[in-house]
Protein backbone atom coordinates (compact mmCIF):
# COMPACT_ATOMS: atom_id res chain seq x y z
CA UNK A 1 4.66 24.20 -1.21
CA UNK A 2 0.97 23.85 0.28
CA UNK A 3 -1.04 26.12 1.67
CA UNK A 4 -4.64 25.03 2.81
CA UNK A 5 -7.89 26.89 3.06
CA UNK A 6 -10.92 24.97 4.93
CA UNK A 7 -14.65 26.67 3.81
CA UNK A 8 -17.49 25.83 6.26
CA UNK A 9 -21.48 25.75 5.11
CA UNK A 10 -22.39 26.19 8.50
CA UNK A 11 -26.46 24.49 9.47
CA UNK A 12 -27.86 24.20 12.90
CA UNK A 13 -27.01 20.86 13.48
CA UNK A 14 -24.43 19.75 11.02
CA UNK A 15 -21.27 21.62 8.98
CA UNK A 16 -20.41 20.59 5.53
CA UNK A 17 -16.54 21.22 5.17
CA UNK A 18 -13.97 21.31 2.49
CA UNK A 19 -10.48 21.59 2.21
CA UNK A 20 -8.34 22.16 -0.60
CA UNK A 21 -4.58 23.43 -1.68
CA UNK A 22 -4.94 27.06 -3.46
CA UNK A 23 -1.00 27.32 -4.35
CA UNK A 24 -1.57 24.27 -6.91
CA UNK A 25 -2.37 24.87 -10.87
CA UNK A 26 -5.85 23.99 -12.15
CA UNK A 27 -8.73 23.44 -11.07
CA UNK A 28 -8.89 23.08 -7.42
CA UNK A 29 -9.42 19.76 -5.57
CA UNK A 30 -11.19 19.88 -2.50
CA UNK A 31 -11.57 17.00 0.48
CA UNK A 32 -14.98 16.70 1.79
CA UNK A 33 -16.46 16.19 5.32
CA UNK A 34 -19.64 15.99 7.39
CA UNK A 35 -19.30 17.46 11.10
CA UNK A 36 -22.04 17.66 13.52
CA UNK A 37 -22.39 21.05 15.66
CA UNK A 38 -22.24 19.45 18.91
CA UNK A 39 -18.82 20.59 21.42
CA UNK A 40 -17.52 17.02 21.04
CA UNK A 41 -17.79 17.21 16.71
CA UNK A 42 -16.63 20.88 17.09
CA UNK A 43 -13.46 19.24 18.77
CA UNK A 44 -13.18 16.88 16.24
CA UNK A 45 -13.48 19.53 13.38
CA UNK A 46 -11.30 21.54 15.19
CA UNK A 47 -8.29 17.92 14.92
CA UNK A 48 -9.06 16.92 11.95
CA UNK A 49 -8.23 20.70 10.37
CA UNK A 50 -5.05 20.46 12.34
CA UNK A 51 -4.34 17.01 10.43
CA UNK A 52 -4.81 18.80 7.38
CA UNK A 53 -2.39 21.56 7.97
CA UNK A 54 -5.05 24.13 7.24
CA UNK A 55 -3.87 27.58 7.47
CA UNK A 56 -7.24 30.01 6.96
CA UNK A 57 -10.48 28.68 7.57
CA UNK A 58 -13.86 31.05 6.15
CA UNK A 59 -17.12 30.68 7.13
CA UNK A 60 -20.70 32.01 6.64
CA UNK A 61 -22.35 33.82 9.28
CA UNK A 62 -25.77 31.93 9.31
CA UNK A 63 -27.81 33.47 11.79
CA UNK A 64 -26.26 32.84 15.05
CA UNK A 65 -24.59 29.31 14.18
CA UNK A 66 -21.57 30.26 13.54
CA UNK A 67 -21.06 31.38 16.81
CA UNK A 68 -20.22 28.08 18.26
CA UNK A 69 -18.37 26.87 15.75
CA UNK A 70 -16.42 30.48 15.65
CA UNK A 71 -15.23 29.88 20.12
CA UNK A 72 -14.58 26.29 19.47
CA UNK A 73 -12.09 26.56 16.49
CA UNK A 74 -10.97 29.60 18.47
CA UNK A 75 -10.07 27.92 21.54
CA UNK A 76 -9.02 24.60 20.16
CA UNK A 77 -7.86 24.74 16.57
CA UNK A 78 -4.28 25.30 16.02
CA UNK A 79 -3.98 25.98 12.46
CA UNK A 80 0.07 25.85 12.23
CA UNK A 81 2.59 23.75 9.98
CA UNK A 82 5.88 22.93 10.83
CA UNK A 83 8.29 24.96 8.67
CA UNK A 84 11.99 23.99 7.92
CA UNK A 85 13.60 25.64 10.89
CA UNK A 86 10.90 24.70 13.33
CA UNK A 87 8.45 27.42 13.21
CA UNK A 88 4.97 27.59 13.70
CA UNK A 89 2.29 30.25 12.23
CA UNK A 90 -0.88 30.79 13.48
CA UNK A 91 -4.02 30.08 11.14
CA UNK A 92 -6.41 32.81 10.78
CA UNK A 93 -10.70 33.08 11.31
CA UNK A 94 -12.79 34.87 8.56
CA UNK A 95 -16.59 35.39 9.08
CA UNK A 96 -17.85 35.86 5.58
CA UNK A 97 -21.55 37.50 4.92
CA UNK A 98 -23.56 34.73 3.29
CA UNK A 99 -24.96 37.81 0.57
CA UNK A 100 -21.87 37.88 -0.63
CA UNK A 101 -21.56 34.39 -1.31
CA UNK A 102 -24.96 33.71 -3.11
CA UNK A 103 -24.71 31.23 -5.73
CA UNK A 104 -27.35 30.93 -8.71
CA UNK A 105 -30.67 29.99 -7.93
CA UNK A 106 -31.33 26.39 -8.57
CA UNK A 107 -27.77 25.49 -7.66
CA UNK A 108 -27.74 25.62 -4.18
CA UNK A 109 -26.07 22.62 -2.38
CA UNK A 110 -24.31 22.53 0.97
CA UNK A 111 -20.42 21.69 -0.48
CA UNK A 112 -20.98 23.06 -3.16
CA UNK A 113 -21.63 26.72 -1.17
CA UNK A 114 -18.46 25.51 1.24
CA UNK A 115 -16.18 25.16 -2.07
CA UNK A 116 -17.69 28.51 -3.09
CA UNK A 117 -16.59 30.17 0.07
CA UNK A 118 -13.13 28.61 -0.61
CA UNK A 119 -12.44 30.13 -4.38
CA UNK A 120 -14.06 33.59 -3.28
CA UNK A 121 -11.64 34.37 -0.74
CA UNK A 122 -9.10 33.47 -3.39
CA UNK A 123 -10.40 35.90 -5.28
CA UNK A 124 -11.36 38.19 -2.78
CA UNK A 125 -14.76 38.57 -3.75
CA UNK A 126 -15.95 37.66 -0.18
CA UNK A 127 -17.42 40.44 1.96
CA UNK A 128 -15.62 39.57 5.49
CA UNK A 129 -17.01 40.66 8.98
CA UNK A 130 -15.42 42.06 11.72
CA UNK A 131 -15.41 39.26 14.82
CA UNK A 132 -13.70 41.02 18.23
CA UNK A 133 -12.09 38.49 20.68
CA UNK A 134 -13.90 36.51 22.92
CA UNK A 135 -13.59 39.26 26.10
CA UNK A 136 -15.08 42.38 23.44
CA UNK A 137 -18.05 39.67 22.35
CA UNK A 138 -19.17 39.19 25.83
CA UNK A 139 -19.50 43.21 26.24
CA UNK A 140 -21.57 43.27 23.47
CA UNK A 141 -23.72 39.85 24.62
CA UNK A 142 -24.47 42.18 27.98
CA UNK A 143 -24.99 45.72 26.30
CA UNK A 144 -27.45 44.71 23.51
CA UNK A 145 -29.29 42.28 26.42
CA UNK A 146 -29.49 45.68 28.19
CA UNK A 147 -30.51 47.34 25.32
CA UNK A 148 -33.39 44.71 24.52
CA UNK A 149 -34.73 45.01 28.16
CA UNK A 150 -35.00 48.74 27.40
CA UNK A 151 -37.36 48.33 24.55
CA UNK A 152 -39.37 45.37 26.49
CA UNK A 153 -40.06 48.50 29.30
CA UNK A 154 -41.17 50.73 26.31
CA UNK A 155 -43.45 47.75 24.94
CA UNK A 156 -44.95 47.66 28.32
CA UNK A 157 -45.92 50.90 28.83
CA UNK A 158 -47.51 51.29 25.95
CA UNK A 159 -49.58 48.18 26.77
CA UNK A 160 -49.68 49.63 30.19
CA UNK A 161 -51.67 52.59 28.72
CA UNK A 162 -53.92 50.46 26.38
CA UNK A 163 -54.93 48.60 29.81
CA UNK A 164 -56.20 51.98 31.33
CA UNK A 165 -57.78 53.49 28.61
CA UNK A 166 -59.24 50.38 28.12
CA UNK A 167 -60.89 50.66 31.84
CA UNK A 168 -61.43 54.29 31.62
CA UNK A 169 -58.13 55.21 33.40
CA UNK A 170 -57.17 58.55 31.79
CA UNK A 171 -54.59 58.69 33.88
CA UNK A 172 -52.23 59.21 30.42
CA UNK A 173 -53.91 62.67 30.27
CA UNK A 174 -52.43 64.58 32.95
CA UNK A 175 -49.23 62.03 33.79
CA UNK A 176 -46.41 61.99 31.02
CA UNK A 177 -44.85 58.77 32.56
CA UNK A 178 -46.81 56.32 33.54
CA UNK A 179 -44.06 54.15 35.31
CA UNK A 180 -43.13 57.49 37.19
CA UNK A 181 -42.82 57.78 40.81
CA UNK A 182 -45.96 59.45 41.17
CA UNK A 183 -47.87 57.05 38.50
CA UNK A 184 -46.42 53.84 39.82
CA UNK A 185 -48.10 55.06 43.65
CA UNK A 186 -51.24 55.34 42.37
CA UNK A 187 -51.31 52.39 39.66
CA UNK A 188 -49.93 50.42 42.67
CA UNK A 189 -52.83 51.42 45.22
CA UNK A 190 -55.47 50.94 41.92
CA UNK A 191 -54.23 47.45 41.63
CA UNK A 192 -54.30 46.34 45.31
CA UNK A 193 -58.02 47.32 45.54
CA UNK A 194 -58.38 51.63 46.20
CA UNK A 195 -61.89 53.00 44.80
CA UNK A 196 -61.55 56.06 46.24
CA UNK A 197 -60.30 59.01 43.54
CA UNK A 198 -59.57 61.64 45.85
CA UNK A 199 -57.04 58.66 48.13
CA UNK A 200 -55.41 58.15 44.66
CA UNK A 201 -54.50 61.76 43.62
CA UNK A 202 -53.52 62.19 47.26
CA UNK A 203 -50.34 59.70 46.72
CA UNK A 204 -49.35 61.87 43.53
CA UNK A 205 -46.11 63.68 44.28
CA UNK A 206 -46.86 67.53 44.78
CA UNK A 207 -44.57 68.42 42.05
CA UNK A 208 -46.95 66.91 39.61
CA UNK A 209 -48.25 69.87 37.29
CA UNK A 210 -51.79 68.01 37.26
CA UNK A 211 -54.19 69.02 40.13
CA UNK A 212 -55.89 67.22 42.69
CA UNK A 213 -59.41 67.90 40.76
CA UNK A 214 -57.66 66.67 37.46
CA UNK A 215 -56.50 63.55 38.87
CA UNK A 216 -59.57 62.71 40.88
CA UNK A 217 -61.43 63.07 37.62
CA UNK A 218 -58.73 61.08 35.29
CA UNK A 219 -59.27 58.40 38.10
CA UNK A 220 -63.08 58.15 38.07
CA UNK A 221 -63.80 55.01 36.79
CA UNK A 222 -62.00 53.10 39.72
CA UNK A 223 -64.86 53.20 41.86
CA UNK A 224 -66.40 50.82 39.17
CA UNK A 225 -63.36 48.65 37.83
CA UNK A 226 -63.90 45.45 37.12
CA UNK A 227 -61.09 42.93 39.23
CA UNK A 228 -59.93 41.75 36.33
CA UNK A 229 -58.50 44.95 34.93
CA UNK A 230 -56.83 45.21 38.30
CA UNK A 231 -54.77 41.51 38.49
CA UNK A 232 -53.66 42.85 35.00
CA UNK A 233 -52.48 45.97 36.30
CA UNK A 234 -50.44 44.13 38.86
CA UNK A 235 -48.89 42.22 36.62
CA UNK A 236 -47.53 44.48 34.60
CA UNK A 237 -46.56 46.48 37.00
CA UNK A 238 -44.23 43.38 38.38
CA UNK A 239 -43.18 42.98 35.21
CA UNK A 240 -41.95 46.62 34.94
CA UNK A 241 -40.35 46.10 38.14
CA UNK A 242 -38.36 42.81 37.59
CA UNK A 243 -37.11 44.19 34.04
CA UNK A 244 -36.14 47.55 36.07
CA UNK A 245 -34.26 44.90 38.52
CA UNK A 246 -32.40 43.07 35.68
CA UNK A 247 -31.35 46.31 33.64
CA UNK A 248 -29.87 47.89 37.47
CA UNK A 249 -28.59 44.30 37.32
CA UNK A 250 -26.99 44.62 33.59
CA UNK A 251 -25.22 48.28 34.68
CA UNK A 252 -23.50 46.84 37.39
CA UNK A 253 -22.45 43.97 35.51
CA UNK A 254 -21.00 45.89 32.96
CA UNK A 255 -19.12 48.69 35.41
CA UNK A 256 -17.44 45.30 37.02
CA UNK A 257 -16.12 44.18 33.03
CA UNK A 258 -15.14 47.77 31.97
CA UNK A 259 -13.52 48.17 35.20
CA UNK A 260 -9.66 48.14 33.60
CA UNK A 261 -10.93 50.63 30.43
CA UNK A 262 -12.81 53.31 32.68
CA UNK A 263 -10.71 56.18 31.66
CA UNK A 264 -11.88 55.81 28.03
CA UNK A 265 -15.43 55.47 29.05
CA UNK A 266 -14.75 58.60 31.28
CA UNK A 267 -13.24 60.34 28.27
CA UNK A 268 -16.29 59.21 25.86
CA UNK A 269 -18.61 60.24 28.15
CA UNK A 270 -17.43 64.10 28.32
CA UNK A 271 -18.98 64.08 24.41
CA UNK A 272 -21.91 66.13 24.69
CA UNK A 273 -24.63 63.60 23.68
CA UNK A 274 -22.71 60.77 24.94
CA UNK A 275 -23.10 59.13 28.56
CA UNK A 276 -21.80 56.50 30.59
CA UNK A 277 -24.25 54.03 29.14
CA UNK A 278 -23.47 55.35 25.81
CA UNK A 279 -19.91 54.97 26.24
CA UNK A 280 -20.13 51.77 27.38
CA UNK A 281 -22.23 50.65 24.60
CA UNK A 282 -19.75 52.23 21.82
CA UNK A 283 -16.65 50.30 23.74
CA UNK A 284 -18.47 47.31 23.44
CA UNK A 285 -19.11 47.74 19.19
CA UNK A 286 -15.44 49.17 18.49
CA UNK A 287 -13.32 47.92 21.74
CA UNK A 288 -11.37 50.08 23.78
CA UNK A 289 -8.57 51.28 21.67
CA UNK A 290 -10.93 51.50 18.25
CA UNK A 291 -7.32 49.50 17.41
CA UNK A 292 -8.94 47.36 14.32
CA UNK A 293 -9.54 50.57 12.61
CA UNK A 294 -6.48 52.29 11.01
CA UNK A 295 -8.04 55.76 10.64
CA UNK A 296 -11.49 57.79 11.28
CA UNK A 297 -12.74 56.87 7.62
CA UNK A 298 -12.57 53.25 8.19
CA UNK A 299 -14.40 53.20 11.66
CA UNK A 300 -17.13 55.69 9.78
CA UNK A 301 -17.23 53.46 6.97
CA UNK A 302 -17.53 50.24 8.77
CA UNK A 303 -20.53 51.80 10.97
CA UNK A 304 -21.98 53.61 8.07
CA UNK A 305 -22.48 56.88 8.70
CA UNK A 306 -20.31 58.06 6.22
CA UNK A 307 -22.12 59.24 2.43
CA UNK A 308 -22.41 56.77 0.24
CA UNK A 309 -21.93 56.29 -3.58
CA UNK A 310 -23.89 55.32 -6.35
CA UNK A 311 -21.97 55.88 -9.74
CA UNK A 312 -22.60 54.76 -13.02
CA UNK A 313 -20.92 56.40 -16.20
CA UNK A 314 -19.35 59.24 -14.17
CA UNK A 315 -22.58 60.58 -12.57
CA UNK A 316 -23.39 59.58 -8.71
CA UNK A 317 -26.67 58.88 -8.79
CA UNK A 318 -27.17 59.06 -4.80
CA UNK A 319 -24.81 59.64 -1.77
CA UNK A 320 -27.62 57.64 0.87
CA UNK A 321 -25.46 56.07 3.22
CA UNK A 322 -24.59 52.12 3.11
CA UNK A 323 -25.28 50.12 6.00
CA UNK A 324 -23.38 49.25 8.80
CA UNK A 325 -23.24 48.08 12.16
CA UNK A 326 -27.13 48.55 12.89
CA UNK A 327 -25.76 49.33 16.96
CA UNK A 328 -23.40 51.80 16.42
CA UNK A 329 -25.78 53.76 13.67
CA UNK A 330 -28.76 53.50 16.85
CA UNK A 331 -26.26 55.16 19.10
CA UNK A 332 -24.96 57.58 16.87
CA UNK A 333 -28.06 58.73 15.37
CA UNK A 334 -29.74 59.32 19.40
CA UNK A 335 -26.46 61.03 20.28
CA UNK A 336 -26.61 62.71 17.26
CA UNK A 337 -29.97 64.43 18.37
CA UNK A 338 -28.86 65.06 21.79
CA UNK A 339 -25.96 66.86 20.88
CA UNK A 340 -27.54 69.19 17.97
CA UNK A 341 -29.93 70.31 21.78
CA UNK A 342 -26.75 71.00 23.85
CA UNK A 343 -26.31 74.89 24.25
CA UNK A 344 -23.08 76.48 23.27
CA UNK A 345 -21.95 73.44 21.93
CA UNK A 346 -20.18 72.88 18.61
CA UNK A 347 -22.89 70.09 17.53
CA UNK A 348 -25.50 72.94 17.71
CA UNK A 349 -23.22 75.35 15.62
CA UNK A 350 -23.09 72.91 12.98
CA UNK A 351 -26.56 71.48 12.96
CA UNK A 352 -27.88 75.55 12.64
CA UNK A 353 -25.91 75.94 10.39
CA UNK A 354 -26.81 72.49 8.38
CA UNK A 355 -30.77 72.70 8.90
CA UNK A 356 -31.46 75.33 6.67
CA UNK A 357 -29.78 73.73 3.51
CA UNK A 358 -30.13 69.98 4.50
CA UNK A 359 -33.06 69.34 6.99
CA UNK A 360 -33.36 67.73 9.69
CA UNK A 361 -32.53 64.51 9.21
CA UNK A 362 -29.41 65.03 6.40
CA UNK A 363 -28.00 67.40 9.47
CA UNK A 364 -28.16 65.03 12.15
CA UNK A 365 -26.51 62.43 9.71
CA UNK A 366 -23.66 65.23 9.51
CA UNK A 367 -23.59 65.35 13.51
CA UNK A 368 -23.36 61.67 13.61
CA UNK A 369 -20.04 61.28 11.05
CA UNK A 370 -18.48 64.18 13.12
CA UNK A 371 -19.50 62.04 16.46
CA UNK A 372 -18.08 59.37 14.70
CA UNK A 373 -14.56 60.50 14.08
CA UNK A 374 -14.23 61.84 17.22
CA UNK A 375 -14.94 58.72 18.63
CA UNK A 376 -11.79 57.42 17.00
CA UNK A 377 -9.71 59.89 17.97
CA UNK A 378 -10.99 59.92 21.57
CA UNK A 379 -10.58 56.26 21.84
CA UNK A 380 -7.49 55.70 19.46
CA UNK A 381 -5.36 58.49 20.50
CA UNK A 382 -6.09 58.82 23.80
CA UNK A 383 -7.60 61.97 23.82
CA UNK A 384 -10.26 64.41 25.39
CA UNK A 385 -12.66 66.52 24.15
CA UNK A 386 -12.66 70.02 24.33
CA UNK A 387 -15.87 72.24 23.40
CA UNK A 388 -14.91 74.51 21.22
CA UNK A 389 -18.25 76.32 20.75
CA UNK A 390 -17.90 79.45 22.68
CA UNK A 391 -14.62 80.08 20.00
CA UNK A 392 -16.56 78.89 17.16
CA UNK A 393 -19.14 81.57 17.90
CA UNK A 394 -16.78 84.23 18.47
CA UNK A 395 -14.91 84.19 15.34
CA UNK A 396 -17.94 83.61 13.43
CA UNK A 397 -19.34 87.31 14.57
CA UNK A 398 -16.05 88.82 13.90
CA UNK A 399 -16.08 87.60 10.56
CA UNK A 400 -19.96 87.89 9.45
CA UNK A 401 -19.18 91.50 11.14
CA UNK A 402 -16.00 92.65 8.54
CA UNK A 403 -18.26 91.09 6.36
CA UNK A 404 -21.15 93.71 6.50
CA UNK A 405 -18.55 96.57 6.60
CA UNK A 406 -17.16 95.38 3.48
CA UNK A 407 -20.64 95.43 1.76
CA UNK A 408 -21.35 98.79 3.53
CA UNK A 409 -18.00 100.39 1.94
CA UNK A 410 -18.85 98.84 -1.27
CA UNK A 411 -22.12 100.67 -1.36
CA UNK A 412 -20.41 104.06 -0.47
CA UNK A 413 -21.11 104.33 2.63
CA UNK A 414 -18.32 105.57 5.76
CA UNK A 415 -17.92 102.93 8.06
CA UNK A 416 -15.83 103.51 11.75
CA UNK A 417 -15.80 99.60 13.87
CA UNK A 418 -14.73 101.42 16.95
CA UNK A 419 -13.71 98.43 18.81
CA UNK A 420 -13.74 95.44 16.44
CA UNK A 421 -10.54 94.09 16.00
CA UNK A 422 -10.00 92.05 12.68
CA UNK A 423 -9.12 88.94 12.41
């Protein structure tokens, strides 16, 4: 009986593959060939494994090559043999990280890592990747774009800033936003030619804590700005508004996607620290049902925000954290922080309560593994959350309260509680 195993050293524009049969004795005897990464080779690839009656097929995950080559042996290789009684079984995909099939140095060679990918999953020594289907992969193409556009608006109002104080704008002083209603008014009439101060704190929004005086001075130097300074100021502010366009853009594009899972986006986004966007962004990493995770310790192990071990000769050196999905650590750690900063919430119980023996950091880690597993739960068992802060609280007085009286009685002292109850 055969069973065949296909490993794939996967370039930009060419694959080296190898296929071999694992259930023979001895050394192993692998078939080489050369594909190109074009969709017509993929297709060919994607025959020519079906010839050889391959049944798993690994690869590495070089950069974002294997990508292609991952949809196209997806959507047209049919890894199956023909049993006795007419069955078929369906090959299976592994995305293996290339650390974890490093070779020595010196003998690197592009079969010879393929054949190496081959015996290691024999072995199991591979370090395999999670890969969602092809619906879950476009969620996360659109929520990371989103989440890229976000940090391109940060970029450029920090550059936005430089530019004034640059020109003697101190505008920065008195206006925490600059791409604020109220900042965006006057930037706008600064660009399109205004030298008169008191005209530009005029279009400030009376809410605005800074005064009329404070502006006008902040705003000085436009009586004197050179045009240059202003064409730059107009572009970035039409920058900042076409990357505000695309991201309004983005949101409604992903409302249309998660339009059949918007109860468990509802449900995530009751989580104090969590959102819509949020939730959307965590559906995306983990997919709807958090089904490829069998428990709450996997999903917090696969993300990372679980503690760590470093053991050697019975003593754990270090309980850091490993790494994870980089995503899902970004959204946990920022929920994380909102939560601890919700009132009468159980977060903020448990960060108080953390901070004093842990710090900051080391307690928001502990809000983040808690946000974690109830992530799974939420999304696994089809939960919703319930704050159970306001109890917390309550039973913590009764019992810090018995507490005293018990230290009271042991000094000798007579102690009535009148109305405390015990618990």
């Amino acid at each position: 009986m055969s069973y065949n195993i296909a490993g794939i050293d996967v370039h930009k524009k060419m694959l080296a593959v190898v296929v071999c049969n694992v259930e023979i004795d001895g050394e192993f005897q692998f078939e080489r060939r050369t594909f190109g990464s074009n969709p017509e080779q993929l297709h060919s690839l994607s025959e020519w494994l079906f010839q050889q009656e391959v049944e798993e097929v690994v690869m590495e995950s070089t950069a974002q090559y294997w990508k292609p080559v991952w949809e196209a042996l997806e959507r047209h290789w049919k890894p199956r043999y023909n049993q006795a009684d007419g069955l078929r079984k369906a090959g299976t995909l592994h995305l293996a990280q290339a650390e974890s099939n490093r070779g020595r140095r010196g003998r690197k060679r592009d079969f010879d890592d393929a054949e190496r990918l081959v015996k290691r999953l024999v072995a199991r020594e591979l370090t395999l990747s999670f890969v969602p289907n092809a619906e879950q992969r476009l969620w996360r193409t659109v929520t990371r774009k989103k989440y890229q556009l976000r940090r391109d608006r940060i970029r450029l109002q920090n550059q936005l800033e430089s530019l004034l104080e640059e020109a003697h704008i101190k505008l920065s002083s008195f206006v925490s936003d600059l791409l604020g209603f109220s900042a965006r008014r006057m930037l706008k009439a600064l660009a399109e030619g205004e030298t008169n101060p008191a005209a530009l704190a005029a279009l400030a929004d009376k809410r605005l804590r800074a005064t009329p005086e404070q502006l006008c001075d902040a705003l000085g130097a436009c009586t004197e700005l050179n045009a240059v300074y202003r064409r730059l100021l107009k572009m970035s502010l039409e920058e900042c508004r076409l990357i505000d366009e695309q991201i309004d853009q983005l949101d409604k594009e992903m409302a249309s996607l998660l339009t059949e899972h918007q109860h468990a986006v509802q449900r995530l986004a009751e989580v104090p620290g969590l959102g819509v966007d949020s939730a959307q962004q965590i559906i995306a990493e983990v997919g709807p049902a958090a089904a490829t995770f069998p428990s709450e310790k996997c999903l917090s192990s696969w993300v990372g925000a679980c503690p760590g071990d470093k053991e050697s000769a019975g003593v754990n050196y270090s309980h850091r954290s490993p790494k994870g999905n980089r995503h899902m650590r970004r959204l946990l750690n920022q929920a994380a922080n909102a939560a601890a900063r919700t009132k009468g919430s159980l977060f903020e119980i448990v960060y108080r309560r953390s901070i004093p023996r842990l710090g900051h950091n080391q307690a928001i880690g502990v809000i983040a593994h808690r946000l974690c597993r109830l992530i799974w739960l939420i999304l696994h068992q089809g939960v919703r959350y319930e704050e159970r802060g306001p109890a917390v609280t309550k039973r913590s007085k009764q019992l810090r309260t018995w507490k005293m009286i018990r230290q009271l009685k042991a000094l000798g002292y007579r102690i009535e509680p009148g109305n405390v109850q015990p618990v």
